[in-house]
Protein backbone atom coordinates (compact mmCIF):
# COMPACT_ATOMS: atom_id res chain seq x y z
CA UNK A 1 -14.57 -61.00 -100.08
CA UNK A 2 -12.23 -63.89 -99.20
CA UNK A 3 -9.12 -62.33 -98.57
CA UNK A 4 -5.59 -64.90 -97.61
CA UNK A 5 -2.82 -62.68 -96.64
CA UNK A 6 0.93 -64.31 -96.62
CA UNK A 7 2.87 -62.62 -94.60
CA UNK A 8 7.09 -63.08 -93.87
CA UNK A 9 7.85 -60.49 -91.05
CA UNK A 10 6.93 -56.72 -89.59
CA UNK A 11 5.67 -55.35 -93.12
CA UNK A 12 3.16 -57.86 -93.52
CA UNK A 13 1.98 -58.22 -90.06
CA UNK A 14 1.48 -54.10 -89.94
CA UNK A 15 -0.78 -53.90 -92.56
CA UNK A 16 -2.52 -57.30 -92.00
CA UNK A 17 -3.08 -55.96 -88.56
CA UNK A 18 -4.82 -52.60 -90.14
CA UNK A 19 -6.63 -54.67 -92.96
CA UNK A 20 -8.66 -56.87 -89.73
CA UNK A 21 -9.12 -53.53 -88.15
CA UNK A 22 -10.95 -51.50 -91.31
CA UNK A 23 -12.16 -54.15 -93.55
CA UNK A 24 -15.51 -54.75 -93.82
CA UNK A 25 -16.70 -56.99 -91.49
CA UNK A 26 -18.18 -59.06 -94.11
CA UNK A 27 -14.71 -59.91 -95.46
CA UNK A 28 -13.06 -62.93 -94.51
CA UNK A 29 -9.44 -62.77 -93.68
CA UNK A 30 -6.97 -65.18 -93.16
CA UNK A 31 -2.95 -65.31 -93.04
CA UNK A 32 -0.44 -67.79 -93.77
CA UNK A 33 3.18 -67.15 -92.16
CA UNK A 34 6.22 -67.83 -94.49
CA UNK A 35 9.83 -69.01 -93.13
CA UNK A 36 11.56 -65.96 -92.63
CA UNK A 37 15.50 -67.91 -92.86
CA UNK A 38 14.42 -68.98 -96.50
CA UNK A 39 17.89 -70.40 -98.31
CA UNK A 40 18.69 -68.10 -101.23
CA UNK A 41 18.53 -70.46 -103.51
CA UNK A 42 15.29 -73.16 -103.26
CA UNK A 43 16.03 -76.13 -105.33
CA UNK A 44 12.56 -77.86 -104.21
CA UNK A 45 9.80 -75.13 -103.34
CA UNK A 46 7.16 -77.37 -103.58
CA UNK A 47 8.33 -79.01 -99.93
CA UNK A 48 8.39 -75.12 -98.39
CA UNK A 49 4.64 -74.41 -99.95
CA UNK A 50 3.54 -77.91 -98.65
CA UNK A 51 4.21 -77.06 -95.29
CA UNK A 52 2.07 -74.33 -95.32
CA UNK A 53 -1.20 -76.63 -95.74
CA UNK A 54 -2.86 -74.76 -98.52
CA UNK A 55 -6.01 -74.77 -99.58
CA UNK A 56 -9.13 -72.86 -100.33
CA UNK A 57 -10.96 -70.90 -102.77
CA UNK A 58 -9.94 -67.05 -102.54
CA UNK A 59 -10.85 -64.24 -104.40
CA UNK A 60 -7.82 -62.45 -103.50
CA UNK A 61 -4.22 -62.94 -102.35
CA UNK A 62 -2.05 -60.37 -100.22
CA UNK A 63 1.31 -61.60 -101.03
CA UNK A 64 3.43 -59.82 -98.38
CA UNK A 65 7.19 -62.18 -99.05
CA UNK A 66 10.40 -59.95 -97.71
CA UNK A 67 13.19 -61.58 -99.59
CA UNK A 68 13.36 -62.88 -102.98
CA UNK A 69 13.44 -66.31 -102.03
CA UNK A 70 9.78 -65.76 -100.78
CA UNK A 71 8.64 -64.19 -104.20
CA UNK A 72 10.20 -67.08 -106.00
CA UNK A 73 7.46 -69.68 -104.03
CA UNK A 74 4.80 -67.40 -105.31
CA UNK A 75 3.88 -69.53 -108.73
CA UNK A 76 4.18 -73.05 -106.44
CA UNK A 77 1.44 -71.23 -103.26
CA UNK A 78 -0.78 -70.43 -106.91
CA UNK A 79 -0.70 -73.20 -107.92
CA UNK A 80 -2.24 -74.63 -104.39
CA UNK A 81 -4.88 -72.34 -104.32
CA UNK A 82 -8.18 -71.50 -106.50
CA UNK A 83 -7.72 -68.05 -106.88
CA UNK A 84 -7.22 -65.31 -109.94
CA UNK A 85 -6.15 -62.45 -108.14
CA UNK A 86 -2.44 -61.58 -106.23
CA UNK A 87 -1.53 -58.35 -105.06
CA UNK A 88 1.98 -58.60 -104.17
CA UNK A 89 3.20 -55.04 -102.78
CA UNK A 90 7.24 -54.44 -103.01
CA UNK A 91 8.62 -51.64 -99.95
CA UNK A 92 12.04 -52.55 -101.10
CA UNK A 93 13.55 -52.88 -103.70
CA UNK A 94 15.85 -55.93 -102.89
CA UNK A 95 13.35 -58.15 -102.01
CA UNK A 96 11.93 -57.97 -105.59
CA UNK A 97 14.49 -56.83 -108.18
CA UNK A 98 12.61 -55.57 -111.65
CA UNK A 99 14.13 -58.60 -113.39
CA UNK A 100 13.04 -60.94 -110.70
CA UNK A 101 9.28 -59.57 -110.82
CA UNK A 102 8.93 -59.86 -114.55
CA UNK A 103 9.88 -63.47 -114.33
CA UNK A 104 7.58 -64.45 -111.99
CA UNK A 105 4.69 -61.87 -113.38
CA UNK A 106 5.56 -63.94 -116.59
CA UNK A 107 5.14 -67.52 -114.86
CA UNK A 108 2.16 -66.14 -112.82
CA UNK A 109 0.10 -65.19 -116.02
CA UNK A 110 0.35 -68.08 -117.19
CA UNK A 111 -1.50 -69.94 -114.80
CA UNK A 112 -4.07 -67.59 -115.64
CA UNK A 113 -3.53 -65.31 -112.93
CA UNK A 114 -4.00 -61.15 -112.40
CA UNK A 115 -1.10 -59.83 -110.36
CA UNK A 116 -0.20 -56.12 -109.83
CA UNK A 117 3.00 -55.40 -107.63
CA UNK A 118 2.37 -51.74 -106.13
CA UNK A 119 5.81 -50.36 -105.62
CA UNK A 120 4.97 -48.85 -102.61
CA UNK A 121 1.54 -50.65 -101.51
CA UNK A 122 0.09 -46.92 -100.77
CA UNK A 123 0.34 -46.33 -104.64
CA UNK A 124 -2.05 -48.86 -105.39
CA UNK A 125 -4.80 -47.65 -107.64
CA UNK A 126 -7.53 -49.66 -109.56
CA UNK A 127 -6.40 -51.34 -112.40
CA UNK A 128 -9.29 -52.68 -114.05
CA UNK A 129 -9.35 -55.91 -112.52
CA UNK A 130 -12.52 -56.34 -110.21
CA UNK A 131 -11.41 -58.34 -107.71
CA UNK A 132 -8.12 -55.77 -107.14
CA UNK A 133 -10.25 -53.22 -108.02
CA UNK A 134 -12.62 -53.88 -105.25
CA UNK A 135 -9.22 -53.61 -102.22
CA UNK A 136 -8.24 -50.50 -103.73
CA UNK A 137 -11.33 -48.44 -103.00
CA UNK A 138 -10.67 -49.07 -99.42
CA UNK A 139 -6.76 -49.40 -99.31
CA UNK A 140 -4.49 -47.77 -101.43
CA UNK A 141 -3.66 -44.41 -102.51
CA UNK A 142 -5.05 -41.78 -100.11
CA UNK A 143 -8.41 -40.36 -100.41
CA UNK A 144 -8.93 -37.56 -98.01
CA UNK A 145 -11.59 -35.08 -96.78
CA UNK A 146 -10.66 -32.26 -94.90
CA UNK A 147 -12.66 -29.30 -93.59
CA UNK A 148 -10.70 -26.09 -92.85
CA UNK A 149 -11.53 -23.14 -90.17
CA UNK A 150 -9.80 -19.90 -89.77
CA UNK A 151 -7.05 -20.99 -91.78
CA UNK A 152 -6.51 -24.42 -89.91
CA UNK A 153 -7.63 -28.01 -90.70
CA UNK A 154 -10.07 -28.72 -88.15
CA UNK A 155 -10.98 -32.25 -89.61
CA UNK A 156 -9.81 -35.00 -91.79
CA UNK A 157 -12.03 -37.94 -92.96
CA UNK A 158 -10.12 -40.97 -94.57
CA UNK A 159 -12.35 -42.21 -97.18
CA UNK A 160 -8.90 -44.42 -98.89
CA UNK A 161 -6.00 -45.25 -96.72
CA UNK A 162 -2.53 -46.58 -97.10
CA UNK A 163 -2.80 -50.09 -96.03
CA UNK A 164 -0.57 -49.79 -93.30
CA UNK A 165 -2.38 -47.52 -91.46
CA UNK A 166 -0.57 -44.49 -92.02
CA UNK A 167 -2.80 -42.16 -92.86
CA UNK A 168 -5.60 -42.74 -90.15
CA UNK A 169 -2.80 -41.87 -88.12
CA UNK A 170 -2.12 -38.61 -90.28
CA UNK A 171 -5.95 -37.64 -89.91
CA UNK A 172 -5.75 -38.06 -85.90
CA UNK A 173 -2.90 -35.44 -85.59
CA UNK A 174 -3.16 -32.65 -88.69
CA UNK A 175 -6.38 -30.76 -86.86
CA UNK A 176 -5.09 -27.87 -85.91
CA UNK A 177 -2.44 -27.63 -88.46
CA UNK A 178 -2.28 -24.22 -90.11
CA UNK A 179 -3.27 -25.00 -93.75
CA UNK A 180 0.30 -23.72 -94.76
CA UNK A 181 2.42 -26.29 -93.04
CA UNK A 182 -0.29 -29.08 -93.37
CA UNK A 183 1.50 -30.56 -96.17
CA UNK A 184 4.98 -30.87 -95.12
CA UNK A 185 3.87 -31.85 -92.03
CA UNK A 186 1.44 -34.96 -93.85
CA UNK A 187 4.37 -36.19 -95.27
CA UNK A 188 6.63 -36.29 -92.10
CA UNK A 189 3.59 -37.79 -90.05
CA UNK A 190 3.67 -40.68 -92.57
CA UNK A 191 6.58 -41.30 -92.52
CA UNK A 192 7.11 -41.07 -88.46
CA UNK A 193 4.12 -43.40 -88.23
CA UNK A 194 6.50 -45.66 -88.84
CA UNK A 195 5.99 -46.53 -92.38
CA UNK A 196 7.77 -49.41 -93.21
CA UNK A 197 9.02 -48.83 -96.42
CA UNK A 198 12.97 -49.22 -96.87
CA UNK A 199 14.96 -45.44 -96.28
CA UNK A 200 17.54 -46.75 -99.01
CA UNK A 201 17.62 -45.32 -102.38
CA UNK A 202 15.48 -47.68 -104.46
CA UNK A 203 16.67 -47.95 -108.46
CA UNK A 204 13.12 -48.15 -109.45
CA UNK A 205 12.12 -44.69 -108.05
CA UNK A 206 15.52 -42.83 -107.82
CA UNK A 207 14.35 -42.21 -104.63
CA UNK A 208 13.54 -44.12 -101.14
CA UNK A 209 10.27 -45.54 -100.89
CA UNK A 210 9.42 -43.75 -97.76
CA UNK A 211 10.44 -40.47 -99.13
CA UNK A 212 7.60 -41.81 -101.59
CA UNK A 213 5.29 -43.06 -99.60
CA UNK A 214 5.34 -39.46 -97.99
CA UNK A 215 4.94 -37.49 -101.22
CA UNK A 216 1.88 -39.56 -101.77
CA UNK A 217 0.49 -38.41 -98.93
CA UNK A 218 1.72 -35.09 -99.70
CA UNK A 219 -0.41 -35.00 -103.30
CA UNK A 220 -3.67 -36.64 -101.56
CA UNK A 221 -3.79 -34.12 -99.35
CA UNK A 222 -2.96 -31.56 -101.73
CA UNK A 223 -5.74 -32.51 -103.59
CA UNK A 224 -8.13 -32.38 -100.54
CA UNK A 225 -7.57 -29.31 -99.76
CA UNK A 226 -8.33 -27.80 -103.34
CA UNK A 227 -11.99 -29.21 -103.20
């Protein structure tokens, strides 16, 4: 799979870094860097997006923007590129306000385009769309195995991991965990690892997206552990 990953600071580079270390090594990955001083307001995209010398045919695109002046160049980079697929993952909230991501989900299917925006990127799940479908069974929501011995976890195999890394990191340090504290202490490992998601209250969850992320590592390993 050829993967282009657009990336605008620490979040993106995080989990493009994990994506070249656990992809397949058939996949093709490449990144684009967006300004990160981008002017709130961008009367003439197009001149941004040219700069970045796009081209290419993709099957997918990681859009990783950090601002909403990044999302808003979305439909222009789209409309440089041969592709059908975006995943555009969202670890806080002001960088892609709802009303901000239906407009440009709105202007992106029209060019004919799948897009899913995983509020936060370790909540992605299949979706029906092939292409999308295909990153999720390695990156995503959190797939675990996890053998237990005398009441502790003695190993954890990460069959799905958040694409930041998190919970390969989570496997290396649970064994030896008593099975009654493994899950509070999954979700504080995630969250320590450091997951990048914003600590802020987000509107769309109630909640902050870390406090998220955690709980979603919380119910994956819940689930492990019931098999």
């Amino acid at each position: 799979m050829r993967v282009i990953v657009f990336t605008q600071g620490s979040y993106g580079e995080c989990i493009l870094e994990n994506l070249r270390l656990r992809a397949p090594k058939e996949w093709t990955i490449e990144e684009s860097v967006m300004p990160g001083g981008l002017s709130i307001l961008i009367e003439e995209p197009e001149e941004i997006v040219d700069d970045l010398d796009l081209n290419g045919k993709w099957d997918l695109v990681l859009f990783m923007g950090e601002s909403p002046s990044a999302f808003t160049l979305l439909p222009s980079i789209l409309e440089k590129l041969e592709t059908g697929t975006v995943i555009a993952p969202v670890a806080d909230y002001e960088w892609l306000p709802q009303g901000l991501e239906r407009q440009i989900g709105s202007e992106i299917e029209g060019l004919g385009v799948e897009i899913v925006f995983p509020r936060t990127f370790c909540s992605l799940a299949p979706v029906g769309v092939p292409k999308i479908d295909a990153f999720a069974e390695l990156f995503g929501f959190p797939k675990l195995e996890i053998a237990v011995v005398d009441g502790e976890v003695s190993c954890v195999d990460v069959l799905r991991g958040a694409p930041c890394g998190s919970t390969h990191y989570m496997a290396e340090k649970l064994p030896g965990t008593k099975v009654s504290d493994a899950m509070p202490r999954a979700g504080t490992l995630v969250q320590i690892y450091p997951c990048l998601a914003s600590r802020k209250v987000d509107r769309f969850f109630g909640d902050s997206p870390i406090h998220v992320a955690g709980n979603i590592a919380v119910k994956a390993l819940e689930k492990a552990l019931r098999k």
